[in-house]
Protein backbone atom coordinates (compact mmCIF):
# COMPACT_ATOMS: atom_id res chain seq x y z
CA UNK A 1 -39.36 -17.84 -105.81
CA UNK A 2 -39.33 -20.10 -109.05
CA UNK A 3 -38.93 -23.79 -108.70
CA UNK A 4 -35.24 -25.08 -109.45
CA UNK A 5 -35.15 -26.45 -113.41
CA UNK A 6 -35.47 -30.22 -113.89
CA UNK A 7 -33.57 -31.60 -115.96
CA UNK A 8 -33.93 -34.96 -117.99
CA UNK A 9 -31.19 -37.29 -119.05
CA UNK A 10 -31.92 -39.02 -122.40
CA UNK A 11 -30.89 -42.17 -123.54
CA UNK A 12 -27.14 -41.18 -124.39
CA UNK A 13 -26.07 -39.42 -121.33
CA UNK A 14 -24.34 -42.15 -119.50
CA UNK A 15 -21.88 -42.24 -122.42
CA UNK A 16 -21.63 -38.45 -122.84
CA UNK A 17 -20.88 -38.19 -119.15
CA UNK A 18 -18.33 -40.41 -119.08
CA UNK A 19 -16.98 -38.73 -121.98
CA UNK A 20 -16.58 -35.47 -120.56
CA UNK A 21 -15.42 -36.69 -117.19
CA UNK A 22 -17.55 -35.65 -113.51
CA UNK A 23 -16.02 -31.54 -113.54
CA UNK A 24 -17.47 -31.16 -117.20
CA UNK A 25 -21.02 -32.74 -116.68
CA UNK A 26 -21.54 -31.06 -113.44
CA UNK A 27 -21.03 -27.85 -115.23
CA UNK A 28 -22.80 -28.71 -118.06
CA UNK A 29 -26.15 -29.53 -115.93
CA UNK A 30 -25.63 -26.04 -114.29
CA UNK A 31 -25.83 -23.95 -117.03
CA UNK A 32 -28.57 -25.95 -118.82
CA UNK A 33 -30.76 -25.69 -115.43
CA UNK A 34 -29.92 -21.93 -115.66
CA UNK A 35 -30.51 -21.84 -119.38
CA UNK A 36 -33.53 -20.12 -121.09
CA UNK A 37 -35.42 -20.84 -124.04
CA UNK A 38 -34.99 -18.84 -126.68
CA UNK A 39 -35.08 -18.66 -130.96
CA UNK A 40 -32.28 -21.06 -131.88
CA UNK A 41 -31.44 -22.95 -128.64
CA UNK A 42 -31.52 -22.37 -125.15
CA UNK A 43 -29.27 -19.51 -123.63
CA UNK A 44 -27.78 -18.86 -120.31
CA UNK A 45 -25.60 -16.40 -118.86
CA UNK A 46 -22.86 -16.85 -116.32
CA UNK A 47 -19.32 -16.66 -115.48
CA UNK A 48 -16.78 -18.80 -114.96
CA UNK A 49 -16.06 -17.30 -111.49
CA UNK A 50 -19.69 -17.45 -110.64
CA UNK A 51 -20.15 -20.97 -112.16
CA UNK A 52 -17.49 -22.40 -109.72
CA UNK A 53 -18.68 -20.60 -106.66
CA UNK A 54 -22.21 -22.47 -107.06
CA UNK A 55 -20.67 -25.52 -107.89
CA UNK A 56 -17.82 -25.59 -105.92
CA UNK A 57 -14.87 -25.98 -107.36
CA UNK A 58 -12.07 -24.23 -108.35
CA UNK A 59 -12.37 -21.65 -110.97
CA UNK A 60 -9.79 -22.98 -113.37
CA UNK A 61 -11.36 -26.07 -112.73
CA UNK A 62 -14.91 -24.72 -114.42
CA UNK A 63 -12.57 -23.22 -116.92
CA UNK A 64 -11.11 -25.80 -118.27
CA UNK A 65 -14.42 -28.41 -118.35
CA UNK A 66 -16.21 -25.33 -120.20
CA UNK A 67 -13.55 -25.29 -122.63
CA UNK A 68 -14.54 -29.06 -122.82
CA UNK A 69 -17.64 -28.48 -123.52
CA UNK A 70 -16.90 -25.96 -126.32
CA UNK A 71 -14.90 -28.14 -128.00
CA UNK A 72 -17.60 -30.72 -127.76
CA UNK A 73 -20.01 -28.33 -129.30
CA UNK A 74 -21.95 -28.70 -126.50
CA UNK A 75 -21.79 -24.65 -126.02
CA UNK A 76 -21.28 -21.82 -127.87
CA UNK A 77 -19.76 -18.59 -126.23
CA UNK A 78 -21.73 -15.37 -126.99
CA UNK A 79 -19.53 -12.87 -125.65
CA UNK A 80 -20.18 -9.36 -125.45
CA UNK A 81 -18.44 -6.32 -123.59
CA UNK A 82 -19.86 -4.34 -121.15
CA UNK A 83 -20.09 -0.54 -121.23
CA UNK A 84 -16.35 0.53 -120.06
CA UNK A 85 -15.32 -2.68 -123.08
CA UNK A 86 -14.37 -5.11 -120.74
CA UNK A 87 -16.15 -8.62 -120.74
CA UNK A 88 -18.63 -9.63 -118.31
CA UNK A 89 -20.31 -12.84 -118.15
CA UNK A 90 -20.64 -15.01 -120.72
CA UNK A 91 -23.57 -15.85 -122.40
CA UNK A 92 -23.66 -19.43 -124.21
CA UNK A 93 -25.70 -21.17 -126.02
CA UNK A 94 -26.38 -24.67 -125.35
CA UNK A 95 -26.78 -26.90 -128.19
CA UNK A 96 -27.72 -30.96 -127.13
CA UNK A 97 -29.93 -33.92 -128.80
CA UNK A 98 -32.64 -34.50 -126.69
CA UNK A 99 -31.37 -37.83 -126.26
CA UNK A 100 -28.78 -36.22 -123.99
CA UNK A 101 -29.96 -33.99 -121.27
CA UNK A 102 -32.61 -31.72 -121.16
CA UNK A 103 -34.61 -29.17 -119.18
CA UNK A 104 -38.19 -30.07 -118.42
CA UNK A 105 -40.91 -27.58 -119.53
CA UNK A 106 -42.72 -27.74 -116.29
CA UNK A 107 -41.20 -29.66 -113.21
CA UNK A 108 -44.55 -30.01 -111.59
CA UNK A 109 -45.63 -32.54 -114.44
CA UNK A 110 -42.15 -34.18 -113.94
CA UNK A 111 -42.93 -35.02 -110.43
CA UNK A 112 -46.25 -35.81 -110.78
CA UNK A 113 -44.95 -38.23 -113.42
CA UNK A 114 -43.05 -40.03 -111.58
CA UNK A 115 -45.49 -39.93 -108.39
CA UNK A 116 -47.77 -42.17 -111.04
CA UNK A 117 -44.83 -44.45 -111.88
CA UNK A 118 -43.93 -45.31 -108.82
CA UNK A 119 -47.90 -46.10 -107.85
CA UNK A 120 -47.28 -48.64 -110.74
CA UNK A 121 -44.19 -50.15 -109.35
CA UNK A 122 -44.37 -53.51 -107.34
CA UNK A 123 -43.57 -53.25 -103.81
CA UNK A 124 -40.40 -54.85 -102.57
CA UNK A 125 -39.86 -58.54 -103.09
CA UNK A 126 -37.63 -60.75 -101.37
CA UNK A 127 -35.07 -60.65 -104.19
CA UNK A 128 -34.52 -56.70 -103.03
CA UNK A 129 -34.59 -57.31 -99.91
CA UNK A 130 -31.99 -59.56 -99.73
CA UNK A 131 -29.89 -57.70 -101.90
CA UNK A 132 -30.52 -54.59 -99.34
CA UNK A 133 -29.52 -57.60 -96.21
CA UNK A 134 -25.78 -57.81 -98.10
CA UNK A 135 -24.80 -54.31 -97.34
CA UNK A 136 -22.11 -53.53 -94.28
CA UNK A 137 -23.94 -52.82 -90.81
């Protein structure tokens, strides 16, 4: 089994997510964690029907926050028909700065990353701690 794709949010995501709105970002981080590389951008291939089952909402839903996406030239539908001419999944192409989101070449490094960040990191001081003492019991 392959390791789940990590993605990396860039410098301009907080604005780009809210943007988009929650429906469109969630589906936009599932099909770049299912995307591949490939010449020209990265690629992944899904439905809408299968895109809201994994994510969990409704299917018109995922339909309309992909359409959001199009429009935002975030994605770019490849469609193709299937053998008897009727259309299958779609394939899109995904098309963001990197100062967006992004998928990480190997998640191992990510996480070993930020294992040596958070070595670096000072441990808790009594500022934190106080601020953790103000939340409801």
């Amino acid at each position: 089994m392959t390791a789940p794709a990590a993605l990396v949010l860039g410098s301009d995501a907080a604005s780009l997510r809210r943007r988009l709105g929650p429906a469109s970002w969630v589906v936009l981080e599932t099909v770049v964690s299912m995307s591949t590389e490939a010449p020209g951008g990265a690629i992944a291939t899904a439905s809408v029907r299968d895109l809201a089952a994994d994510i969990g909402l409704a299917r018109n839903t995922v339909a309309h926050a992909v359409r959001r996406l199009i429009d935002a030239e975030l994605l770019a539908v490849l469609q193709g028909r299937g053998e008897r001419g009727t259309f299958g999944a779609s394939t899109y192409r995904v098309s963001l700065p990197a100062n967006i989101l992004a998928r990480a070449a190997r998640p191992d490094d990510l996480h070993a990353h930020e294992r040596r960040a958070h070595r670096r990191s000072p441990s808790n001081t009594s500022a934190s701690v106080e601020q953790l003492a103000l939340l409801p019991e």
